[in-house]
C-alpha atoms as a PDB file:
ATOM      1  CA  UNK A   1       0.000   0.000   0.000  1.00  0.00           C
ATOM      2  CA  UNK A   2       0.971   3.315  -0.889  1.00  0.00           C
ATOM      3  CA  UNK A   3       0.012   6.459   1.375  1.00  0.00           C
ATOM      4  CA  UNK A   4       1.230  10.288   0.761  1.00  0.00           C
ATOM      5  CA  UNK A   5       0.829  11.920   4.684  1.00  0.00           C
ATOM      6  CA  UNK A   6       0.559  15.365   4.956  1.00  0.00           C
ATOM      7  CA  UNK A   7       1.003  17.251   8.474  1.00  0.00           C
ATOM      8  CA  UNK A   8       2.883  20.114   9.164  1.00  0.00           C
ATOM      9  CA  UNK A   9       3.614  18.889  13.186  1.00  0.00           C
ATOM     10  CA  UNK A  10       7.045  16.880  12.368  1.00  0.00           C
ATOM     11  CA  UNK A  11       6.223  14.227  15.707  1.00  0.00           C
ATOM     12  CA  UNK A  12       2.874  13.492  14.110  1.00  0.00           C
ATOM     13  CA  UNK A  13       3.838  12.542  11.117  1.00  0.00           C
ATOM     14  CA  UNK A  14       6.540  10.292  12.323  1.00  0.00           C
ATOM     15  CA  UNK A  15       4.120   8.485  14.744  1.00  0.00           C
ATOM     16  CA  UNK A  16       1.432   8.266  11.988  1.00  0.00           C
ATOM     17  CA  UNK A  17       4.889   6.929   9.391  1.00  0.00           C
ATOM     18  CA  UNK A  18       5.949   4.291  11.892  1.00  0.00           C
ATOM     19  CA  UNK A  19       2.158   2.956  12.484  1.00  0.00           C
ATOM     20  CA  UNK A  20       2.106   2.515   8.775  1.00  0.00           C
ATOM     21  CA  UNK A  21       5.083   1.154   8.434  1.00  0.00           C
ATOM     22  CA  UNK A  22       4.388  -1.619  10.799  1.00  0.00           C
ATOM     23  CA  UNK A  23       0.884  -2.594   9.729  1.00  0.00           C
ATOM     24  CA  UNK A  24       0.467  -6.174   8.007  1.00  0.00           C
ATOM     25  CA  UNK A  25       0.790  -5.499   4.974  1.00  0.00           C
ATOM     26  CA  UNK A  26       3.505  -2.833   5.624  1.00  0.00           C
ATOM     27  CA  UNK A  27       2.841   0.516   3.779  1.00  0.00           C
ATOM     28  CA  UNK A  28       5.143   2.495   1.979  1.00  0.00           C
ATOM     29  CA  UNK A  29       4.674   5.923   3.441  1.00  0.00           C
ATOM     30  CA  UNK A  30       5.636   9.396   1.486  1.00  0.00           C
ATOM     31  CA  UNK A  31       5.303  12.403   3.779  1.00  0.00           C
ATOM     32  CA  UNK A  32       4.849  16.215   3.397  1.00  0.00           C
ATOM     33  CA  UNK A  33       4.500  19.151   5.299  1.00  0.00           C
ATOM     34  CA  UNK A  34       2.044  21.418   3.455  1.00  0.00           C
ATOM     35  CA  UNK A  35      -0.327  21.197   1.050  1.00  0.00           C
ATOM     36  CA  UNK A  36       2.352  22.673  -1.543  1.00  0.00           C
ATOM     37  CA  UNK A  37       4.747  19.845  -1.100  1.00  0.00           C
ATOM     38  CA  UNK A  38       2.228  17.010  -0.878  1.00  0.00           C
ATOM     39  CA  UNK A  39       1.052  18.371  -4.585  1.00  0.00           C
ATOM     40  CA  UNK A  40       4.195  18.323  -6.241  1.00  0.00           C
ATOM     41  CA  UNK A  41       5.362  14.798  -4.566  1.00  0.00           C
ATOM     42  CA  UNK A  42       1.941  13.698  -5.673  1.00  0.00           C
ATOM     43  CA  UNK A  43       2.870  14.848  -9.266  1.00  0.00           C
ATOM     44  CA  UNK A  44       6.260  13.741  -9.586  1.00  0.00           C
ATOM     45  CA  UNK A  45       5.200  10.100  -7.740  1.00  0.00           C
ATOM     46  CA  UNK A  46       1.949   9.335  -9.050  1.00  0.00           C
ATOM     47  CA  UNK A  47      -1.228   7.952  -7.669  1.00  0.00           C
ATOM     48  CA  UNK A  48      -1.251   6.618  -3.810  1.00  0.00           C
ATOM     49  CA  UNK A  49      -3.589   4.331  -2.431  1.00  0.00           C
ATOM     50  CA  UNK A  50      -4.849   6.743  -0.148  1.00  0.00           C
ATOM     51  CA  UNK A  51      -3.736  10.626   0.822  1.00  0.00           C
ATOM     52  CA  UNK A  52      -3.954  11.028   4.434  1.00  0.00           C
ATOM     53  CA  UNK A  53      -4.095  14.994   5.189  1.00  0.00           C
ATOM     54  CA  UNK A  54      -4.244  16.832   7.836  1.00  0.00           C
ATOM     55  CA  UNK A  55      -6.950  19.310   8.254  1.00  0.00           C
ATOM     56  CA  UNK A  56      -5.005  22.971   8.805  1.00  0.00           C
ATOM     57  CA  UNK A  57      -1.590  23.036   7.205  1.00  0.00           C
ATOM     58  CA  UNK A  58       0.991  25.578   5.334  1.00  0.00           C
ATOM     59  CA  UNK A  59       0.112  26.200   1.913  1.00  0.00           C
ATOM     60  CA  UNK A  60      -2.611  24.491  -0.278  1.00  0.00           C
ATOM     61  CA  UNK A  61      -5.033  23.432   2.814  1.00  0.00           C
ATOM     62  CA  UNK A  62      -6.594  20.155   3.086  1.00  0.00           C
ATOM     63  CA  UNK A  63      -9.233  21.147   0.614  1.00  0.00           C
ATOM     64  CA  UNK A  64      -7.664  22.293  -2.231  1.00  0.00           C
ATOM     65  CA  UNK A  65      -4.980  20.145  -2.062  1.00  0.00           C
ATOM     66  CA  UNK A  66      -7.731  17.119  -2.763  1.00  0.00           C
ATOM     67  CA  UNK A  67      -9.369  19.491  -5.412  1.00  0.00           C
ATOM     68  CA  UNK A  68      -6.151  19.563  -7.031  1.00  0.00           C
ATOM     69  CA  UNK A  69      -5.128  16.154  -6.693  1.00  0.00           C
ATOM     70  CA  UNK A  70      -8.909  14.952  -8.014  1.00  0.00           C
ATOM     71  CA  UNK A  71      -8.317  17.076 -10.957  1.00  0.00           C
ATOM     72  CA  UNK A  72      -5.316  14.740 -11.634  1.00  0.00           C
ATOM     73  CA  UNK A  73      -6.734  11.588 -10.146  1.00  0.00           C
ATOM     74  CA  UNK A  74     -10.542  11.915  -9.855  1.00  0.00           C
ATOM     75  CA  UNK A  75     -11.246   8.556  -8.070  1.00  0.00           C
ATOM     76  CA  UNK A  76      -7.671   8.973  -5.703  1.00  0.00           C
ATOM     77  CA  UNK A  77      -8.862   8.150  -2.057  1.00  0.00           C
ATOM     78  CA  UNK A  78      -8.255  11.146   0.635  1.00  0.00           C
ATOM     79  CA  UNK A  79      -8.844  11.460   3.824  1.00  0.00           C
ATOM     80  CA  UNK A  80      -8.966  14.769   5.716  1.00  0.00           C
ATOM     81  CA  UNK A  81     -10.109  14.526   9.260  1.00  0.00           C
ATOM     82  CA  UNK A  82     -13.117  17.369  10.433  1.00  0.00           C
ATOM     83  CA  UNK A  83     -11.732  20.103  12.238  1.00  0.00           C
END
């Protein structure tokens, strides 16, 4: 499984990363920090099984960043919790 997780807190993310990365299956984890960077790894990467993002972030916020990544990918899976 491939995941792209977006969170600006750095301790998060890591938590979230290693949870992933021991899961059975284990999942291959790409992470960002803002909605900016999770785009253009998105681009340059491809399709993930699921984006897991953060609600409030730096740069494109949860939103638009799935806007933009559905205007790629319509039927890519994302997550963003509620505030």
């Amino acid at each position: 499984m491939r995941v792209l997780l977006v969170d600006d807190d750095r301790l998060l993310r890591a938590i979230i990363g290693k949870m992933l990365d021991h899961s059975q299956p284990a999942a291959s984890v790409d992470e960002a920090s803002d909605g900016d960077e999770a785009l253009r790894r998105y681009r340059e990467c491809g399709s993930y099984d699921i984006v897991l993002t953060d609600y409030d972030h730096p740069g494109l916020n949860s939103y638009l960043l799935a806007e933009a990544i559905r205007k790629q990918n319509p039927s890519q899976p994302t997550v963003i919790p509620q505030p």
